[in-house]
N, C-alpha and C. Protein backbone atom coordinates (compact mmCIF):
# COMPACT_ATOMS: atom_id res chain seq x y z
N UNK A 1 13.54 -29.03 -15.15
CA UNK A 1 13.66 -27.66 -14.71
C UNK A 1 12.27 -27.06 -14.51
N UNK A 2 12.54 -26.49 -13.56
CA UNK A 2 11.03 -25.38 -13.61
C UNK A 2 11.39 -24.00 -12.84
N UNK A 3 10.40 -23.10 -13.02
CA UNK A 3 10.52 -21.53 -12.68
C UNK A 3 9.70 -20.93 -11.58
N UNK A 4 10.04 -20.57 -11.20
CA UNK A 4 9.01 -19.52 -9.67
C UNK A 4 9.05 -18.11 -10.12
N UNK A 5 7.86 -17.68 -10.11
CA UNK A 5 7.59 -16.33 -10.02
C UNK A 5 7.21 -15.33 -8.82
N UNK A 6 8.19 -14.57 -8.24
CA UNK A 6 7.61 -13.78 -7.05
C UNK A 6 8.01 -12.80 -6.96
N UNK A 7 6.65 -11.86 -6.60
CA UNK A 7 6.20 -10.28 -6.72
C UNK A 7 6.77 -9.94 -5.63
N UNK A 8 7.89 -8.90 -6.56
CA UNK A 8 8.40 -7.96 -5.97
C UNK A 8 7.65 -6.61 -5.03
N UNK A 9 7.46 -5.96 -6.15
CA UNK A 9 6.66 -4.81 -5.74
C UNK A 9 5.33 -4.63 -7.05
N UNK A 10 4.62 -3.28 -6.50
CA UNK A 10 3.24 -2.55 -7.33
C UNK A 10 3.05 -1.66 -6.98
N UNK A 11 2.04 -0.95 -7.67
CA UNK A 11 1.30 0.04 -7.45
C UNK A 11 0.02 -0.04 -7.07
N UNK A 12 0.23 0.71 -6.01
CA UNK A 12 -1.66 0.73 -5.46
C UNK A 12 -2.27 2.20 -5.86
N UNK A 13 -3.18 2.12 -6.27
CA UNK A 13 -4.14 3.76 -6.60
C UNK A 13 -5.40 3.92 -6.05
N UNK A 14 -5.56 4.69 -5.50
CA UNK A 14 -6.69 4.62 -4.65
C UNK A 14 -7.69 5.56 -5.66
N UNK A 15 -8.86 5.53 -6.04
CA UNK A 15 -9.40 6.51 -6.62
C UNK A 15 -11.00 6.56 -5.98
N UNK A 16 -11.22 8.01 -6.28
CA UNK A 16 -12.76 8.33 -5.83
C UNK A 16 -14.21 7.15 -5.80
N UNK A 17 -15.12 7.57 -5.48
CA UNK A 17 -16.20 6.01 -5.82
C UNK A 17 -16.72 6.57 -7.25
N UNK A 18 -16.58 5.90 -7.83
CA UNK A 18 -17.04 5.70 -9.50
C UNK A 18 -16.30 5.97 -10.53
N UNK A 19 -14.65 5.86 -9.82
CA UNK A 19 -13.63 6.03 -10.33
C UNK A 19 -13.01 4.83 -11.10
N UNK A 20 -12.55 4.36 -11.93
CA UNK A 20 -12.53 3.11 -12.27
C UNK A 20 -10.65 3.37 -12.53
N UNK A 21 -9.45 1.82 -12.73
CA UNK A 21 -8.37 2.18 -13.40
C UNK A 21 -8.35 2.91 -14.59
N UNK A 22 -7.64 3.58 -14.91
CA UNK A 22 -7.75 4.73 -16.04
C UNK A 22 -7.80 6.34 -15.72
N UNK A 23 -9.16 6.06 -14.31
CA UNK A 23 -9.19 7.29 -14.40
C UNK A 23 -8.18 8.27 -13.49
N UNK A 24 -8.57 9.36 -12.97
CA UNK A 24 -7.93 9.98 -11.95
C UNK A 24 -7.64 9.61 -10.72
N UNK A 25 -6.37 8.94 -10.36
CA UNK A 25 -6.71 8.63 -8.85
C UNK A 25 -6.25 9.75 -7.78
N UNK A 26 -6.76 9.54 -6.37
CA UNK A 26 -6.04 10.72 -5.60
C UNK A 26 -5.02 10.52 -4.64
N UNK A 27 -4.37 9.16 -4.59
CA UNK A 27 -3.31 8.74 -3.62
C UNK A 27 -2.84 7.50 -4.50
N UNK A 28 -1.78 7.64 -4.18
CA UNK A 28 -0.99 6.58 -4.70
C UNK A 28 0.35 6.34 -3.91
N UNK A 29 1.01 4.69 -4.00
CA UNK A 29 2.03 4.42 -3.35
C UNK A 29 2.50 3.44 -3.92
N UNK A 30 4.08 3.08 -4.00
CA UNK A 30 4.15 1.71 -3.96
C UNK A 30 4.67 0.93 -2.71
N UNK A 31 3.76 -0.64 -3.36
CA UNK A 31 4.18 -1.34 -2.75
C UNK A 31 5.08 -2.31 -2.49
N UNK A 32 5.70 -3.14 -1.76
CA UNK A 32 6.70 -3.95 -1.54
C UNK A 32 6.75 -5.11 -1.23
N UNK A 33 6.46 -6.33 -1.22
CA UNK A 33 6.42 -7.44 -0.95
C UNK A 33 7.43 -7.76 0.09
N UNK A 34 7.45 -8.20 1.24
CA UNK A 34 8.42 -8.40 2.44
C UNK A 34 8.39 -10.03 2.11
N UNK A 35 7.18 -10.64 2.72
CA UNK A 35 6.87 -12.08 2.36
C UNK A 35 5.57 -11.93 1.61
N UNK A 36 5.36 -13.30 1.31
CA UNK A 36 3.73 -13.51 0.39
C UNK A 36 2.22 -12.52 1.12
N UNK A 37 2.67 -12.33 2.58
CA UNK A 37 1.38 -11.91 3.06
C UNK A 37 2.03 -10.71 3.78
N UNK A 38 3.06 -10.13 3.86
CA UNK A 38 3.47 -9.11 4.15
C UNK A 38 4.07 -7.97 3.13
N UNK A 39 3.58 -6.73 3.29
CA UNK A 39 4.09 -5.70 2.27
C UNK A 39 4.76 -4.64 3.07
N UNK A 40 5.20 -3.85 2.86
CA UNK A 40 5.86 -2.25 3.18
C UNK A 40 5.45 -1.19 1.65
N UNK A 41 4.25 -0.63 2.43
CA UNK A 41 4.21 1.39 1.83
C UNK A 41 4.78 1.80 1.62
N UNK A 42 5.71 2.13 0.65
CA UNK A 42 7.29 3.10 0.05
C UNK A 42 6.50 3.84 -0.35
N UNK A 43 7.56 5.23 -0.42
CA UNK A 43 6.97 6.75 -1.29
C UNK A 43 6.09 6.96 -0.87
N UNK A 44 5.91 7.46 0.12
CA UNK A 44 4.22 7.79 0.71
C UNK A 44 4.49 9.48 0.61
N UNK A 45 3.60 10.15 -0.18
CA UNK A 45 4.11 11.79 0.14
C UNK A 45 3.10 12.70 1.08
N UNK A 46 1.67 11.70 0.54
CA UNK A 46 1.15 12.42 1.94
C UNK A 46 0.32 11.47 2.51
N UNK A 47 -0.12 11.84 3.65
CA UNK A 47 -0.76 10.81 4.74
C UNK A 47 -1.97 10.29 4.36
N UNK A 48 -2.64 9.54 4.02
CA UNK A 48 -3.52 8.37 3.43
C UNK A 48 -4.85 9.09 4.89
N UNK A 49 -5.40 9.83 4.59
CA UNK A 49 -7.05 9.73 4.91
C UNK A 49 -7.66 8.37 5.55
N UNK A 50 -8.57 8.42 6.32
CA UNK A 50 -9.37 7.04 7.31
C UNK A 50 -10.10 6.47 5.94
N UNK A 51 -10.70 7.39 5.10
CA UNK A 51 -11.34 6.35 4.17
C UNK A 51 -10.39 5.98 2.98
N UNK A 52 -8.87 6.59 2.86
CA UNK A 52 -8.04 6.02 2.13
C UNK A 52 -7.46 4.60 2.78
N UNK A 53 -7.43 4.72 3.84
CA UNK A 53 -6.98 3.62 4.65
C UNK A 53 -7.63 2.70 4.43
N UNK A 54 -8.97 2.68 4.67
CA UNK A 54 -9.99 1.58 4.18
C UNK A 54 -9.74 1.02 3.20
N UNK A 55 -10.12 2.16 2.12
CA UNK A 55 -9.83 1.35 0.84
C UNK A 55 -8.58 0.64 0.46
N UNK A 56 -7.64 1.20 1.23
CA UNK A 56 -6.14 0.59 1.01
C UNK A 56 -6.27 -1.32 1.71
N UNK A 57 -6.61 -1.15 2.93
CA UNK A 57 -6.82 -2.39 3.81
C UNK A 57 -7.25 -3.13 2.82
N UNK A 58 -8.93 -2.76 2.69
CA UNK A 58 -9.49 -3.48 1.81
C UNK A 58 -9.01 -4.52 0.37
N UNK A 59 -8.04 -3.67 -0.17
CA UNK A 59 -7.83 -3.65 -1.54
C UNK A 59 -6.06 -4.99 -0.77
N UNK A 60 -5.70 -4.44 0.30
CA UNK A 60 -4.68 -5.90 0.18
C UNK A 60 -5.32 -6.52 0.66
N UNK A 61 -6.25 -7.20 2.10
CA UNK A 61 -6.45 -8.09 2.80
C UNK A 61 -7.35 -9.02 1.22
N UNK A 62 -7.67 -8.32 0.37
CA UNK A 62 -8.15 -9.30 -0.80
C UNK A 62 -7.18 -9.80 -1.15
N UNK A 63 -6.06 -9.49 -1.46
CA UNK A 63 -4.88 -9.91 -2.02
C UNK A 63 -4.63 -11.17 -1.02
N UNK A 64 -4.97 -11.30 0.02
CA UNK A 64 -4.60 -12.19 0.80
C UNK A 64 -3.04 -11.51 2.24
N UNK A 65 -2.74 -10.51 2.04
CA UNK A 65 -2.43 -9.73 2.66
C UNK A 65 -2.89 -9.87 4.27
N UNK A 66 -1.65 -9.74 5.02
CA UNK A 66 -1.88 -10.09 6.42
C UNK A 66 -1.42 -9.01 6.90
N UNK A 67 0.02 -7.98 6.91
CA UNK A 67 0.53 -7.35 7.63
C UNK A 67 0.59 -6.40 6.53
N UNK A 68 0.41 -5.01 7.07
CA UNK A 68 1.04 -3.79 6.17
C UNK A 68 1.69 -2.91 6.89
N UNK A 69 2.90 -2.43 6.52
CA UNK A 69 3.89 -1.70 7.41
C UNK A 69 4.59 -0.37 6.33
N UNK A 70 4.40 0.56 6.85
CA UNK A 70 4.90 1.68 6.64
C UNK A 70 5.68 2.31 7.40
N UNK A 71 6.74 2.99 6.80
CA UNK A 71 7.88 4.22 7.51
C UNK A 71 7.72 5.34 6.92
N UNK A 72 7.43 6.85 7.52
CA UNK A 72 7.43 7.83 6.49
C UNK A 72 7.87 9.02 7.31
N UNK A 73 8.96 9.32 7.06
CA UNK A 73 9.63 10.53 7.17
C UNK A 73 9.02 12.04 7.04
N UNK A 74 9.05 12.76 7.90
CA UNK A 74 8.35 13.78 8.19
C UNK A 74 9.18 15.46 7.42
N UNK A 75 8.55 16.36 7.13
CA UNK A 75 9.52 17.25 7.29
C UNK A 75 9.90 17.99 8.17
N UNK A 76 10.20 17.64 9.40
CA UNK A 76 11.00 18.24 10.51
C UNK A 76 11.82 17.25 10.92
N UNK A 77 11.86 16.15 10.04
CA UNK A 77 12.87 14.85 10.96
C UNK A 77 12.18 13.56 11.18
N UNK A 78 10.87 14.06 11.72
CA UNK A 78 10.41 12.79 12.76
C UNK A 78 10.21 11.80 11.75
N UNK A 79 10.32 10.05 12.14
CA UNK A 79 9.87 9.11 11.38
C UNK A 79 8.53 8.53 12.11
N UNK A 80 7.81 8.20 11.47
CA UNK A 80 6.07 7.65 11.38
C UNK A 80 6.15 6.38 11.20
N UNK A 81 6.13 5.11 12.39
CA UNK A 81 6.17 3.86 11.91
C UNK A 81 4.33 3.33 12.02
N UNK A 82 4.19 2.61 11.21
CA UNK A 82 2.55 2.14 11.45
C UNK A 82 2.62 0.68 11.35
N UNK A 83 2.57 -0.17 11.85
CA UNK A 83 2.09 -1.59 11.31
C UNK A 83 0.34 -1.91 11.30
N UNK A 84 -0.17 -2.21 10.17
CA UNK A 84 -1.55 -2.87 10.44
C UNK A 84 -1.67 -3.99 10.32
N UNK A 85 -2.19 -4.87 11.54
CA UNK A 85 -2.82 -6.68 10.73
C UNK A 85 -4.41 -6.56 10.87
N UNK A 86 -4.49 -7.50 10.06
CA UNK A 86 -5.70 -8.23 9.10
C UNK A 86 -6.62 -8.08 10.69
């Protein structure tokens, strides 16, 4: 017998520069595992900033991360699809 382990979902936190885990972060989301190199952005409440984006990219394409895809619902209706690759 043997066992496989595979990641569901996480949390990503984006925090300020000299911000370390622990401290205050200012965006947060989770994430979703689609396949090993693909995720989906759930709970997004507000729109991720160009240098949140960065740091977000950054922080999966280390993971080994290829595709990131988000849906986020607006409050007037509209839906927001984004896909990013590597």
């Amino acid at each position: 017998m043997h066992g496989h382990f595979e990641p569901i979902s996480g949390v990503l936190r984006i925090f300020e520069d000299g911000k370390e885990y622990g401290d205050e972060y200012v965006w947060c989301v989770t994430v979703k595992f689609l396949t090993r190199t693909k995720v989906e952005l759930c709970g997004i409440i507000k729109a991720p900033t160009p240098s949140m984006w960065k740091a977000i990219r950054t922080t999966l394409w280390n993971m080994n991360i290829d595709t990131v895809v988000m849906e986020r619902k607006l409050s007037d209706g509209t839906i927001v699809k984004k896909e990013i690759q590597r």
